[in-house]
PDB file of N, CA and C in Angstrom:
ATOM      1  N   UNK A   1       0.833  -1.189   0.000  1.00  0.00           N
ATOM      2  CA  UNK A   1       0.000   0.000   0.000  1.00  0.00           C
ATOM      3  C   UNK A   1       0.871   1.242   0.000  1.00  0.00           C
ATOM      4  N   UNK A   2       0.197   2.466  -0.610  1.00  0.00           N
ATOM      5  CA  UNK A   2       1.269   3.504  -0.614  1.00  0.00           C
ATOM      6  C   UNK A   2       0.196   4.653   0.389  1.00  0.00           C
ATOM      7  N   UNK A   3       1.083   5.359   1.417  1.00  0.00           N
ATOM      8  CA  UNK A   3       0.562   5.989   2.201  1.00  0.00           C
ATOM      9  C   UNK A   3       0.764   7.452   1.561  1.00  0.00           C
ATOM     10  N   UNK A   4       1.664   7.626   0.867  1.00  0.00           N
ATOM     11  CA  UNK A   4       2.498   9.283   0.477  1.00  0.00           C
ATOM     12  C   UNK A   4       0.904   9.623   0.480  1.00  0.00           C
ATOM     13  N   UNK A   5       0.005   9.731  -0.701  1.00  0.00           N
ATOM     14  CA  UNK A   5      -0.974  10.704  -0.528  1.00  0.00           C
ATOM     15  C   UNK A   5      -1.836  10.644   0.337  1.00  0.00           C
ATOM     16  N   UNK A   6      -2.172  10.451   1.335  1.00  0.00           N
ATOM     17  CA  UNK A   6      -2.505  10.329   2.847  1.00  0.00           C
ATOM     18  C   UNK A   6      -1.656  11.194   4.055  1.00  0.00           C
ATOM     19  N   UNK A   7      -0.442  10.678   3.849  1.00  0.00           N
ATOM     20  CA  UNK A   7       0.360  11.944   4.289  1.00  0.00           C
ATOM     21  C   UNK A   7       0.818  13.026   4.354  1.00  0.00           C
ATOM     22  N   UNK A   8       0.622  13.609   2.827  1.00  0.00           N
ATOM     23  CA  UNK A   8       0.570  14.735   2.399  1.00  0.00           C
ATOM     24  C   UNK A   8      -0.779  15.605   2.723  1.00  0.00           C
ATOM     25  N   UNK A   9      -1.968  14.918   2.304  1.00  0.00           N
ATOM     26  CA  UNK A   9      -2.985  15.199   2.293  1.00  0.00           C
ATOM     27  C   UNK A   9      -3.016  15.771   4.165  1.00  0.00           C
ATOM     28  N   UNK A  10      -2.755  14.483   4.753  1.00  0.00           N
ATOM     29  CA  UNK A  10      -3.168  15.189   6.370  1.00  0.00           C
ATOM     30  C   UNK A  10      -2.095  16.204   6.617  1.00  0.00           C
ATOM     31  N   UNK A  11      -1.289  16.214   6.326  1.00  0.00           N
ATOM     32  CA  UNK A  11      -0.129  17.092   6.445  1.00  0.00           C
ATOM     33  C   UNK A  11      -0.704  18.857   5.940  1.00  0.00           C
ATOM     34  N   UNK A  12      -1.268  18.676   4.983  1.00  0.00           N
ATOM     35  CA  UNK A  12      -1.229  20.381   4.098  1.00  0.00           C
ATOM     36  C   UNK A  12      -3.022  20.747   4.553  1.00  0.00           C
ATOM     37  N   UNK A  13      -3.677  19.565   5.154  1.00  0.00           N
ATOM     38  CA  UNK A  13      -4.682  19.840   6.239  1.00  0.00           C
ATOM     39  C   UNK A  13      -4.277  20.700   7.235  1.00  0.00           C
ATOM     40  N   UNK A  14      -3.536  19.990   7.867  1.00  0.00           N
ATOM     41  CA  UNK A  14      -2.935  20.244   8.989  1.00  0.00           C
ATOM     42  C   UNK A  14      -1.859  21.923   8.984  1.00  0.00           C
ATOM     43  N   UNK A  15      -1.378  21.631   8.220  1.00  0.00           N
ATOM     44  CA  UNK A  15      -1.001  23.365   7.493  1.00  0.00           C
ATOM     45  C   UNK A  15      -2.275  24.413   7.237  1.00  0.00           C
ATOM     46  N   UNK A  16      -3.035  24.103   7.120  1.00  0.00           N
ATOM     47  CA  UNK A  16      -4.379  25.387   6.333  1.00  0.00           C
ATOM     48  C   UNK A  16      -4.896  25.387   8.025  1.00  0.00           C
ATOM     49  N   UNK A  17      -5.034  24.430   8.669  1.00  0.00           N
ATOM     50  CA  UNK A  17      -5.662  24.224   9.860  1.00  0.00           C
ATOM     51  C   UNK A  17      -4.766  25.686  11.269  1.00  0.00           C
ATOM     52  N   UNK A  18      -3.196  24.963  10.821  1.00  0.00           N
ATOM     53  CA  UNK A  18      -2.355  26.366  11.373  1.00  0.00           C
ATOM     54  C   UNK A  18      -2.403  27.789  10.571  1.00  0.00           C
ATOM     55  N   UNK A  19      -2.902  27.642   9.621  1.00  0.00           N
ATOM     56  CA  UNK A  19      -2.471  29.143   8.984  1.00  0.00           C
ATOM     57  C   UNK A  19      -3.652  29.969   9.166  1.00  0.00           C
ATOM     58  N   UNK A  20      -4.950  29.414   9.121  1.00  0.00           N
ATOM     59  CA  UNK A  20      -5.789  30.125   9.432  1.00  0.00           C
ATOM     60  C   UNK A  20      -6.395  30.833  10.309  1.00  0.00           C
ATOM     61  N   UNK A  21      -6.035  30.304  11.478  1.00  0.00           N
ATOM     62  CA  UNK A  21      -5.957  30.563  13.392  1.00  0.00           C
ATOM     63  C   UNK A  21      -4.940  31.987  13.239  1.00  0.00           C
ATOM     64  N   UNK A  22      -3.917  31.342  12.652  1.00  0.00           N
ATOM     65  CA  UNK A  22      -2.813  32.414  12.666  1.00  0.00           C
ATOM     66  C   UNK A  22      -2.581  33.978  12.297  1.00  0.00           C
ATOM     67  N   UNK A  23      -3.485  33.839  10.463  1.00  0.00           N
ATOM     68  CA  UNK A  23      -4.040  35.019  10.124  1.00  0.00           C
ATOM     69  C   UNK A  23      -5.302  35.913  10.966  1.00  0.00           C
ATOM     70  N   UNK A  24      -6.103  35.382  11.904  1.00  0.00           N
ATOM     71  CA  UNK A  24      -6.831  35.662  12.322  1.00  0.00           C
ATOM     72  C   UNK A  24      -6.250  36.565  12.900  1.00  0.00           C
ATOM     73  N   UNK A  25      -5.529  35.660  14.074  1.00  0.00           N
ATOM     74  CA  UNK A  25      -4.115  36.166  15.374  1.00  0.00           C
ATOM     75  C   UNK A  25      -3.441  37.525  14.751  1.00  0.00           C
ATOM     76  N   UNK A  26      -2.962  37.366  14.294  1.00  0.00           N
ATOM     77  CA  UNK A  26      -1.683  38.700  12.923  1.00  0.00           C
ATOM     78  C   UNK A  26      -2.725  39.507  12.847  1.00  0.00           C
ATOM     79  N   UNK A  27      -3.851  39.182  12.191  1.00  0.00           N
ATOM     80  CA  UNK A  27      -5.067  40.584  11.989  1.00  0.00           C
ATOM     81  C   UNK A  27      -5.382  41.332  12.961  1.00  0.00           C
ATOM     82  N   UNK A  28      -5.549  40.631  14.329  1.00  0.00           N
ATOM     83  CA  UNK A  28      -5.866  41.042  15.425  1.00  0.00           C
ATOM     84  C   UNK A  28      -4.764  41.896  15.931  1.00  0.00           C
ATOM     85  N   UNK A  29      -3.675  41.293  15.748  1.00  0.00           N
ATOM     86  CA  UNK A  29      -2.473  41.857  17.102  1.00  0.00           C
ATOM     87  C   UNK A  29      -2.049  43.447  16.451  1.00  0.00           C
ATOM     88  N   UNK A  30      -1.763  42.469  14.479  1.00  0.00           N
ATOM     89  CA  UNK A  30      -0.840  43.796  13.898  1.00  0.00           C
ATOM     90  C   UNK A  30      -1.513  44.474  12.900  1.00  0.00           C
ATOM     91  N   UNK A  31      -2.427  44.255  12.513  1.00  0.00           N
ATOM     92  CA  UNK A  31      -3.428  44.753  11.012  1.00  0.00           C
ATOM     93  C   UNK A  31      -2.680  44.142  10.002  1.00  0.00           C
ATOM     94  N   UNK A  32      -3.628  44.314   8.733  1.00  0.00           N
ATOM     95  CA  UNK A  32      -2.752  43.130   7.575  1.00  0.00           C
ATOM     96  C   UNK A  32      -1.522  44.101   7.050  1.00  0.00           C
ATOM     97  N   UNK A  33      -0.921  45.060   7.746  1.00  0.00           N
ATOM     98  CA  UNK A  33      -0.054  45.431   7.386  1.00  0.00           C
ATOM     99  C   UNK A  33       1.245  44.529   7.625  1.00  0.00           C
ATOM    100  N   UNK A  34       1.108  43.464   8.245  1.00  0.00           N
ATOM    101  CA  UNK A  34       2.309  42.411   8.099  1.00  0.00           C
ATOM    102  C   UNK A  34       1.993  41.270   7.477  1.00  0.00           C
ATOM    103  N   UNK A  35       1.333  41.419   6.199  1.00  0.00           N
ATOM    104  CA  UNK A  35       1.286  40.199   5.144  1.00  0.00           C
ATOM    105  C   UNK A  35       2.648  39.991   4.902  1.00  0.00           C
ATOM    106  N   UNK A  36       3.653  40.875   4.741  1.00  0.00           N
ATOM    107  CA  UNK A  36       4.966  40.346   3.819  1.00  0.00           C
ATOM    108  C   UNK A  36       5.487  39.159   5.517  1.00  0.00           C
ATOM    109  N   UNK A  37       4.918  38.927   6.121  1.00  0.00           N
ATOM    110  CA  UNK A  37       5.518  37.838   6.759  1.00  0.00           C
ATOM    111  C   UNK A  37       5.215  36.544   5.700  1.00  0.00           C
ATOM    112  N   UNK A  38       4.103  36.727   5.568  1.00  0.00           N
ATOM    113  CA  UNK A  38       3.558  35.327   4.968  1.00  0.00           C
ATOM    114  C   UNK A  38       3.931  35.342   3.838  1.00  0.00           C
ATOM    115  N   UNK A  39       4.494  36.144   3.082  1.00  0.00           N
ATOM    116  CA  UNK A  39       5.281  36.458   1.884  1.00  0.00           C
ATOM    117  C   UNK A  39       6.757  35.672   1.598  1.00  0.00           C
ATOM    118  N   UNK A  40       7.507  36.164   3.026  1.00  0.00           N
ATOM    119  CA  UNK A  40       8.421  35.623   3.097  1.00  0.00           C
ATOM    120  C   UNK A  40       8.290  34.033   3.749  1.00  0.00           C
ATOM    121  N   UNK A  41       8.049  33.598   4.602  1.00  0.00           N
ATOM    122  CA  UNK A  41       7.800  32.692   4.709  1.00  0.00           C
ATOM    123  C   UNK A  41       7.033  31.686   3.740  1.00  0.00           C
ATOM    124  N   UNK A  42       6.434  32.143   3.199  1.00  0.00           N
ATOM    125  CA  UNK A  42       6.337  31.087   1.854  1.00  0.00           C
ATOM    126  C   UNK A  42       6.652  31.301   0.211  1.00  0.00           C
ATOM    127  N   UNK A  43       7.530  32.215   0.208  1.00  0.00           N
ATOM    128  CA  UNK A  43       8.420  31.958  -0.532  1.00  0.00           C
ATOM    129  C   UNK A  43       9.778  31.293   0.042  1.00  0.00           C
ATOM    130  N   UNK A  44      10.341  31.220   1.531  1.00  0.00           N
ATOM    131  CA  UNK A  44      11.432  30.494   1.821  1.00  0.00           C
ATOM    132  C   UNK A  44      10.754  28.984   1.733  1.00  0.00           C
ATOM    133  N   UNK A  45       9.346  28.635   2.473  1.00  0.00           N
ATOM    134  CA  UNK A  45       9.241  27.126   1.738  1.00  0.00           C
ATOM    135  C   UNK A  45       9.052  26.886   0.327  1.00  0.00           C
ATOM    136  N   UNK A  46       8.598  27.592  -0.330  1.00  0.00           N
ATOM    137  CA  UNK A  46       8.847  27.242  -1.843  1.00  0.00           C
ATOM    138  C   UNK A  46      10.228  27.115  -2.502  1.00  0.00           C
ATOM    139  N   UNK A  47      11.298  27.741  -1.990  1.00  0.00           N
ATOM    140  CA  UNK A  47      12.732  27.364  -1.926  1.00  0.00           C
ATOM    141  C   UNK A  47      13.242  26.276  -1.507  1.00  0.00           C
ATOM    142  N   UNK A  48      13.179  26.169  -0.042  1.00  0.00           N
ATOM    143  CA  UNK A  48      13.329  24.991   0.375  1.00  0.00           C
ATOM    144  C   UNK A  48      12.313  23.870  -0.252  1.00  0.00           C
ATOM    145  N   UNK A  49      11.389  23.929  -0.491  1.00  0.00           N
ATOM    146  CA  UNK A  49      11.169  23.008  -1.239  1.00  0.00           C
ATOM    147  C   UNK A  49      11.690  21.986  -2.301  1.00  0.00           C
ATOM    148  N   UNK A  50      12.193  22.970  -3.001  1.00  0.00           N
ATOM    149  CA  UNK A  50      13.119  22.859  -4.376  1.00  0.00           C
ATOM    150  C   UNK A  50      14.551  22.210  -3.864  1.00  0.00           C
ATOM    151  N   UNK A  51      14.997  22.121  -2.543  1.00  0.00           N
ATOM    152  CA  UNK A  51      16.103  21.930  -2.732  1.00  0.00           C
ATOM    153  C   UNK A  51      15.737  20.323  -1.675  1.00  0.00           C
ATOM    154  N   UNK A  52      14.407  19.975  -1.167  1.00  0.00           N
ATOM    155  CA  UNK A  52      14.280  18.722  -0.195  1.00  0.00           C
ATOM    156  C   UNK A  52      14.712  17.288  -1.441  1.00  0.00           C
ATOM    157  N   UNK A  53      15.341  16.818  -1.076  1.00  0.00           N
ATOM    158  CA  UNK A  53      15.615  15.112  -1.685  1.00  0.00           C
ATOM    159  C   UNK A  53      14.416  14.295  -2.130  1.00  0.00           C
ATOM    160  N   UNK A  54      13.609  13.887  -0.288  1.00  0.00           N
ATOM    161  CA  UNK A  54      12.625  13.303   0.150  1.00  0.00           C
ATOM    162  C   UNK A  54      11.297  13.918  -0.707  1.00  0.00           C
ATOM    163  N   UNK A  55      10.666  13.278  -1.698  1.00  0.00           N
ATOM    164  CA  UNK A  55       9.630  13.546  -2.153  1.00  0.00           C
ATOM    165  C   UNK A  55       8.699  14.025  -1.680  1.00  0.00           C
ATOM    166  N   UNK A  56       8.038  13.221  -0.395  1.00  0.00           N
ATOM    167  CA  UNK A  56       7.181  13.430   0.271  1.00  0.00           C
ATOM    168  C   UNK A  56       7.084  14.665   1.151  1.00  0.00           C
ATOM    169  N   UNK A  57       8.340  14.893   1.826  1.00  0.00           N
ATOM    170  CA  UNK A  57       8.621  16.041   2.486  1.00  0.00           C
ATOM    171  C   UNK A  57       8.695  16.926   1.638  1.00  0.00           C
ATOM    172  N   UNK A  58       8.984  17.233   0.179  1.00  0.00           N
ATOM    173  CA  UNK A  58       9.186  18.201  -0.433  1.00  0.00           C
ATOM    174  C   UNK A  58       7.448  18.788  -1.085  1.00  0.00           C
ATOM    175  N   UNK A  59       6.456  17.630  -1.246  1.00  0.00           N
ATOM    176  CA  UNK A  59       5.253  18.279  -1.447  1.00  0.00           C
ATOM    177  C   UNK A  59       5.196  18.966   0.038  1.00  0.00           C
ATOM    178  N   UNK A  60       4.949  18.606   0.679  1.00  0.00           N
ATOM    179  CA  UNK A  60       4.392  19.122   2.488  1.00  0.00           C
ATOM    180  C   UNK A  60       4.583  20.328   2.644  1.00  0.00           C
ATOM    181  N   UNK A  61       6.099  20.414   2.326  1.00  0.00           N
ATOM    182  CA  UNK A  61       7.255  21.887   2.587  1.00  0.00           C
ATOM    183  C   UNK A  61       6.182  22.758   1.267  1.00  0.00           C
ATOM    184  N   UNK A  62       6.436  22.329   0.040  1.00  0.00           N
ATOM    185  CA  UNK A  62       5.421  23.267  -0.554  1.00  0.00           C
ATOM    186  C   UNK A  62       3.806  22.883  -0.197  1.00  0.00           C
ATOM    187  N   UNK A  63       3.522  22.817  -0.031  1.00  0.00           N
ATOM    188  CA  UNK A  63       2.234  22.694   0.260  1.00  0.00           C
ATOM    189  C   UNK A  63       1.757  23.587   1.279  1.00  0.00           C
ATOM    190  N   UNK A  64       2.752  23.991   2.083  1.00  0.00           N
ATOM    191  CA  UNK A  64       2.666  24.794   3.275  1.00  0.00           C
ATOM    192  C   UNK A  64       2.984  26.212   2.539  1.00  0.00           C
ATOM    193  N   UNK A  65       3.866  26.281   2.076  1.00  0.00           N
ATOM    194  CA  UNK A  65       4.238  27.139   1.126  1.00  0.00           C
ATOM    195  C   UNK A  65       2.840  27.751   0.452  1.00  0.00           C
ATOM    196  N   UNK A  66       2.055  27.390  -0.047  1.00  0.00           N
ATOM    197  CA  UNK A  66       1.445  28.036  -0.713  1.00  0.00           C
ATOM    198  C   UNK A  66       0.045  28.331   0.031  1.00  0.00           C
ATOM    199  N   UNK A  67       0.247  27.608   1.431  1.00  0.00           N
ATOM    200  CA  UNK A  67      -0.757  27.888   2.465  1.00  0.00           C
ATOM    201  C   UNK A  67      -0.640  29.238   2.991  1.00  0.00           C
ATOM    202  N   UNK A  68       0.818  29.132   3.242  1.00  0.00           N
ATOM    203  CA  UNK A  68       1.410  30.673   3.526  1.00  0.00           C
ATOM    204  C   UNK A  68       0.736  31.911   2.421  1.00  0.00           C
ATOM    205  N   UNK A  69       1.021  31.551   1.473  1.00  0.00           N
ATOM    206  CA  UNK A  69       1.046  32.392   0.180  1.00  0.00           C
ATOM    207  C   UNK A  69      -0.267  32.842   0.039  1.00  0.00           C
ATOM    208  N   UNK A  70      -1.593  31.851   0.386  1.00  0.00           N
ATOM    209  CA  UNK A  70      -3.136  32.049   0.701  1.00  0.00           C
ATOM    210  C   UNK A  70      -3.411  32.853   1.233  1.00  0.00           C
ATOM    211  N   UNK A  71      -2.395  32.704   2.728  1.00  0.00           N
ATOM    212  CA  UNK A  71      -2.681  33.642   3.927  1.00  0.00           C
ATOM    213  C   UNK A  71      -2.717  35.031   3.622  1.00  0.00           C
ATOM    214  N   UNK A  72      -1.736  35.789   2.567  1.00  0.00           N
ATOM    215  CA  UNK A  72      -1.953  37.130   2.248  1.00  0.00           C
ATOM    216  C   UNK A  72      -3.191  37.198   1.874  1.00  0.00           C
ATOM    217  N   UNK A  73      -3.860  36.760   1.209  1.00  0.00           N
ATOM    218  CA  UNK A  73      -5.130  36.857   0.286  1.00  0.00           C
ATOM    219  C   UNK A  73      -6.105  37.220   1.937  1.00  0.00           C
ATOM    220  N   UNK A  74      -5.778  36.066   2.432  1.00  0.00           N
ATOM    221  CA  UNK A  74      -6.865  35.939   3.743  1.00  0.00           C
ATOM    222  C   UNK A  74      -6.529  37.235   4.721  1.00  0.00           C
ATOM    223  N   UNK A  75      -5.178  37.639   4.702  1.00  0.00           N
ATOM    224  CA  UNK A  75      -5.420  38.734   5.485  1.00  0.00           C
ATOM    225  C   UNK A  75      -5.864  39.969   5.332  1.00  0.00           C
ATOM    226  N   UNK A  76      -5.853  40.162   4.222  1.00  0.00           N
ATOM    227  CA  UNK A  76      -6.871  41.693   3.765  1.00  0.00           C
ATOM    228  C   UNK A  76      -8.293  41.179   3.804  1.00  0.00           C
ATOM    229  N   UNK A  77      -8.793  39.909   3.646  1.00  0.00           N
ATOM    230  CA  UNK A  77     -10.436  39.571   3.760  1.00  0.00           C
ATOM    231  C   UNK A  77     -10.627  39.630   5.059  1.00  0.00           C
ATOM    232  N   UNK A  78      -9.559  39.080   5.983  1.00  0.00           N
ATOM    233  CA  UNK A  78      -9.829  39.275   7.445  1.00  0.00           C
ATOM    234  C   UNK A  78     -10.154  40.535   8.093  1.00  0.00           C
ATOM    235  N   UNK A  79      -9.435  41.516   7.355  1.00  0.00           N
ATOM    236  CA  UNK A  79      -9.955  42.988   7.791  1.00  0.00           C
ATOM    237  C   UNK A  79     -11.397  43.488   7.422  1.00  0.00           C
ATOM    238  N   UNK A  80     -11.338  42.985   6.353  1.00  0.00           N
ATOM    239  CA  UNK A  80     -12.913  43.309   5.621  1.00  0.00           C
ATOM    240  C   UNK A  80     -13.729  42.567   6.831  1.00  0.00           C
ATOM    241  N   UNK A  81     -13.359  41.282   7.014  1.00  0.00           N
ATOM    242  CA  UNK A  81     -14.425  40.808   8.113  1.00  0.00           C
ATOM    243  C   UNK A  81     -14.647  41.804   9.522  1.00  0.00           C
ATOM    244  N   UNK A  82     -13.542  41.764  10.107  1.00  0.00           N
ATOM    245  CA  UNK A  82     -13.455  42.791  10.804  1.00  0.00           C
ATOM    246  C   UNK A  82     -14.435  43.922  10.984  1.00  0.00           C
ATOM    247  N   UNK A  83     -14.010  44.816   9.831  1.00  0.00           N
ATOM    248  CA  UNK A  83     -14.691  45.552   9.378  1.00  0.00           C
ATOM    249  C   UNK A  83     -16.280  45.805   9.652  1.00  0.00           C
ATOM    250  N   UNK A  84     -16.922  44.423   9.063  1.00  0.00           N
ATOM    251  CA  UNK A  84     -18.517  44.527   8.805  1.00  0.00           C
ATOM    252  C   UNK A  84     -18.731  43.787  10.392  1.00  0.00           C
ATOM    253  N   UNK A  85     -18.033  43.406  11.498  1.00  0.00           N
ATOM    254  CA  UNK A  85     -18.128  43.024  12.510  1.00  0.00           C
ATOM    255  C   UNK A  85     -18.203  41.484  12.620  1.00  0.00           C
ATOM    256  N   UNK A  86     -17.681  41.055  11.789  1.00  0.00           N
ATOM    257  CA  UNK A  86     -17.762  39.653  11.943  1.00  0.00           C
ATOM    258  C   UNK A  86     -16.851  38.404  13.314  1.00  0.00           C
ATOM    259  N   UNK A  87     -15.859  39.430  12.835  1.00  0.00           N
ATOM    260  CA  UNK A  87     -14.824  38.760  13.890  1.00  0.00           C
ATOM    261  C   UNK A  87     -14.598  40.277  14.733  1.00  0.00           C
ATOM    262  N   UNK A  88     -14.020  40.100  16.413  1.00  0.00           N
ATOM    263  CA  UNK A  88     -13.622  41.292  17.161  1.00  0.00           C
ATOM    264  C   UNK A  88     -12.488  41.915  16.739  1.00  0.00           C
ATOM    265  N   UNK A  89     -12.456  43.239  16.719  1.00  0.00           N
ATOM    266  CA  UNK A  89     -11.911  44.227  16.896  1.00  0.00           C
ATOM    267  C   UNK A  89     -10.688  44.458  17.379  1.00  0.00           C
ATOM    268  N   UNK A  90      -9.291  44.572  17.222  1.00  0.00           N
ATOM    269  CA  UNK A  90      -8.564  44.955  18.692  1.00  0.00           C
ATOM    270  C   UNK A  90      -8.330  46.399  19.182  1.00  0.00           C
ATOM    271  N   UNK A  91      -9.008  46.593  20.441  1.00  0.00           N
ATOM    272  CA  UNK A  91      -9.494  47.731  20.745  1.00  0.00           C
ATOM    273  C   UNK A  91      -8.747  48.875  20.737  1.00  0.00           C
ATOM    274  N   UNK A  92      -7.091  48.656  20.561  1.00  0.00           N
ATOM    275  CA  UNK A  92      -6.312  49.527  20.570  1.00  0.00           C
ATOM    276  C   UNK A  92      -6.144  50.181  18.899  1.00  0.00           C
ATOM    277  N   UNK A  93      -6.990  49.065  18.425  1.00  0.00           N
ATOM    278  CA  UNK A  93      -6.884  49.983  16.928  1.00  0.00           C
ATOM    279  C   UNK A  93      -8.356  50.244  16.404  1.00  0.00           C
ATOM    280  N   UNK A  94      -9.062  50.709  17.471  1.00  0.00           N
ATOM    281  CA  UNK A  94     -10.247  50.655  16.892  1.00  0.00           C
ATOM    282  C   UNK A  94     -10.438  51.810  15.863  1.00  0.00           C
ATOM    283  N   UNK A  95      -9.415  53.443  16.194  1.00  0.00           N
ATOM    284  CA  UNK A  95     -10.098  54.345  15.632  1.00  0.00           C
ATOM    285  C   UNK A  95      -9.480  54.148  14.358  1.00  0.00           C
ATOM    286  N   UNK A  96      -8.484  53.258  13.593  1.00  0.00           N
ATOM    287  CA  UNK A  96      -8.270  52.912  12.585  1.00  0.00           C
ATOM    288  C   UNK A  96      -9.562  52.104  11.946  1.00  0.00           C
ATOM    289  N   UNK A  97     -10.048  50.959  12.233  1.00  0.00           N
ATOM    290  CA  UNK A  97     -11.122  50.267  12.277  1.00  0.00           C
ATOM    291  C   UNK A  97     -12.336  51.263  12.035  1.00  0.00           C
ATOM    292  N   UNK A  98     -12.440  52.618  12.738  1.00  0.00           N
ATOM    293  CA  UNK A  98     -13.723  53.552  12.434  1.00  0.00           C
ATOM    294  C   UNK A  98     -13.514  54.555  11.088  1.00  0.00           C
ATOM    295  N   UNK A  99     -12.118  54.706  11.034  1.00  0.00           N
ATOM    296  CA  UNK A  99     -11.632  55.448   9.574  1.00  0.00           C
ATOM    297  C   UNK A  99     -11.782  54.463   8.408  1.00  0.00           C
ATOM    298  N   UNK A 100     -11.610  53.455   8.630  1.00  0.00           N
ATOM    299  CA  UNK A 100     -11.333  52.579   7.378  1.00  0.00           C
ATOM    300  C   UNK A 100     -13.070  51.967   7.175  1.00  0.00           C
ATOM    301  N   UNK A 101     -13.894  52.453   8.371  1.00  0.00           N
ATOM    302  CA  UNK A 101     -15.148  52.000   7.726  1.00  0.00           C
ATOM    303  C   UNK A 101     -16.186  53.351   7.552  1.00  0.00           C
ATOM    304  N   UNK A 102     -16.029  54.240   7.653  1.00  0.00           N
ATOM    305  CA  UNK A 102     -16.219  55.661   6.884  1.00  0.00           C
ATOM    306  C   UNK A 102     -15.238  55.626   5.166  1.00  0.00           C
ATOM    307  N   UNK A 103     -14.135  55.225   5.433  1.00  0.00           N
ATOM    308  CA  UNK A 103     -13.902  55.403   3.888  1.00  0.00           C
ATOM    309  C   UNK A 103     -14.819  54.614   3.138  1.00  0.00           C
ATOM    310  N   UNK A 104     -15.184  53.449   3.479  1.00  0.00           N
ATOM    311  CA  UNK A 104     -15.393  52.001   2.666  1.00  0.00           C
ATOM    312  C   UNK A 104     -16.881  51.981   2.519  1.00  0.00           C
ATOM    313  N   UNK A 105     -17.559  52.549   3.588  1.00  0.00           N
ATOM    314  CA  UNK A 105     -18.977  52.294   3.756  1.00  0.00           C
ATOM    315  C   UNK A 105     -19.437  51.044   4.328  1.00  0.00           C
ATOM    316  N   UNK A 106     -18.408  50.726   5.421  1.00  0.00           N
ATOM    317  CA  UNK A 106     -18.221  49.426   5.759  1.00  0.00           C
ATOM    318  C   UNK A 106     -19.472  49.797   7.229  1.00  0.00           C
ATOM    319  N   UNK A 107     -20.411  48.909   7.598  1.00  0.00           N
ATOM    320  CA  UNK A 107     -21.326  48.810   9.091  1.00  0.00           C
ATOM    321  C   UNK A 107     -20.585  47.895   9.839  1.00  0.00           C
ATOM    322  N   UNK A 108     -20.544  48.862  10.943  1.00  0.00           N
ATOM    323  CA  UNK A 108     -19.351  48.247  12.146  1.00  0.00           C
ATOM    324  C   UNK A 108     -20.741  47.102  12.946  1.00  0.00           C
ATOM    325  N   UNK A 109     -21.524  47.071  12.789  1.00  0.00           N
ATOM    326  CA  UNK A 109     -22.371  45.399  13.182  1.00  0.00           C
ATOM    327  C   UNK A 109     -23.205  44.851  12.302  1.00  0.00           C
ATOM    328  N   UNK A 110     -23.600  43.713  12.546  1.00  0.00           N
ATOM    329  CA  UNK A 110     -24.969  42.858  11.320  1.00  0.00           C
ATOM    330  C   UNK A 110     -26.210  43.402  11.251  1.00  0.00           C
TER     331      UNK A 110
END
């Protein structure tokens, strides 16, 4: 029996499962003004990727890689969520949060 796509599969689960908690976290603490983390970080696994031996480890490593690479996408939607009140606020940036929903026409609840 061959397990590789089983392992990969729970593996780059298991990656989207961390990255998404994470972008949440980053939205909250720093605003999506620190996407180029997830920038860099998955462009260094898409590197390292390229250079793993191990097949299996080398999908995973990218696979994460481009989980990373998602995460930008997700962190400007995370603000938008934000925004329309979906997810909380962090209160120290709220009056950013009240400018950016006067520009947008964004309703700070449902």
């Amino acid at each position: 029996m061959n397990f590789s796509g089983i392992i990969v599969g729970a593996a780059v689960f298991m990656s989207i499962g961390i990255c998404h908690p994470a972008v949440i976290r980053m939205e909250y603490k720093w605003g999506k003004q620190c996407w180029w983390v997830w920038l860099i970080v998955g462009l260094a696994c898409v590197a390292a990727s390229l250079f793993v031996k191990n097949q299996i480890l080398s999908t995973i490593i990218g696979g994460f890689a481009f989980s990373c690479l998602w995460g930008i996408h997700e962190m400007f939607l995370q603000e938008k969520r934000v925004l329309r009140g979906w997810f909380p606020e962090n209160p120290e940036r709220h009056d950013y949060y009240e400018r950016k929903r006067k520009e947008g026409g964004y309703t700070s609840k449902l």
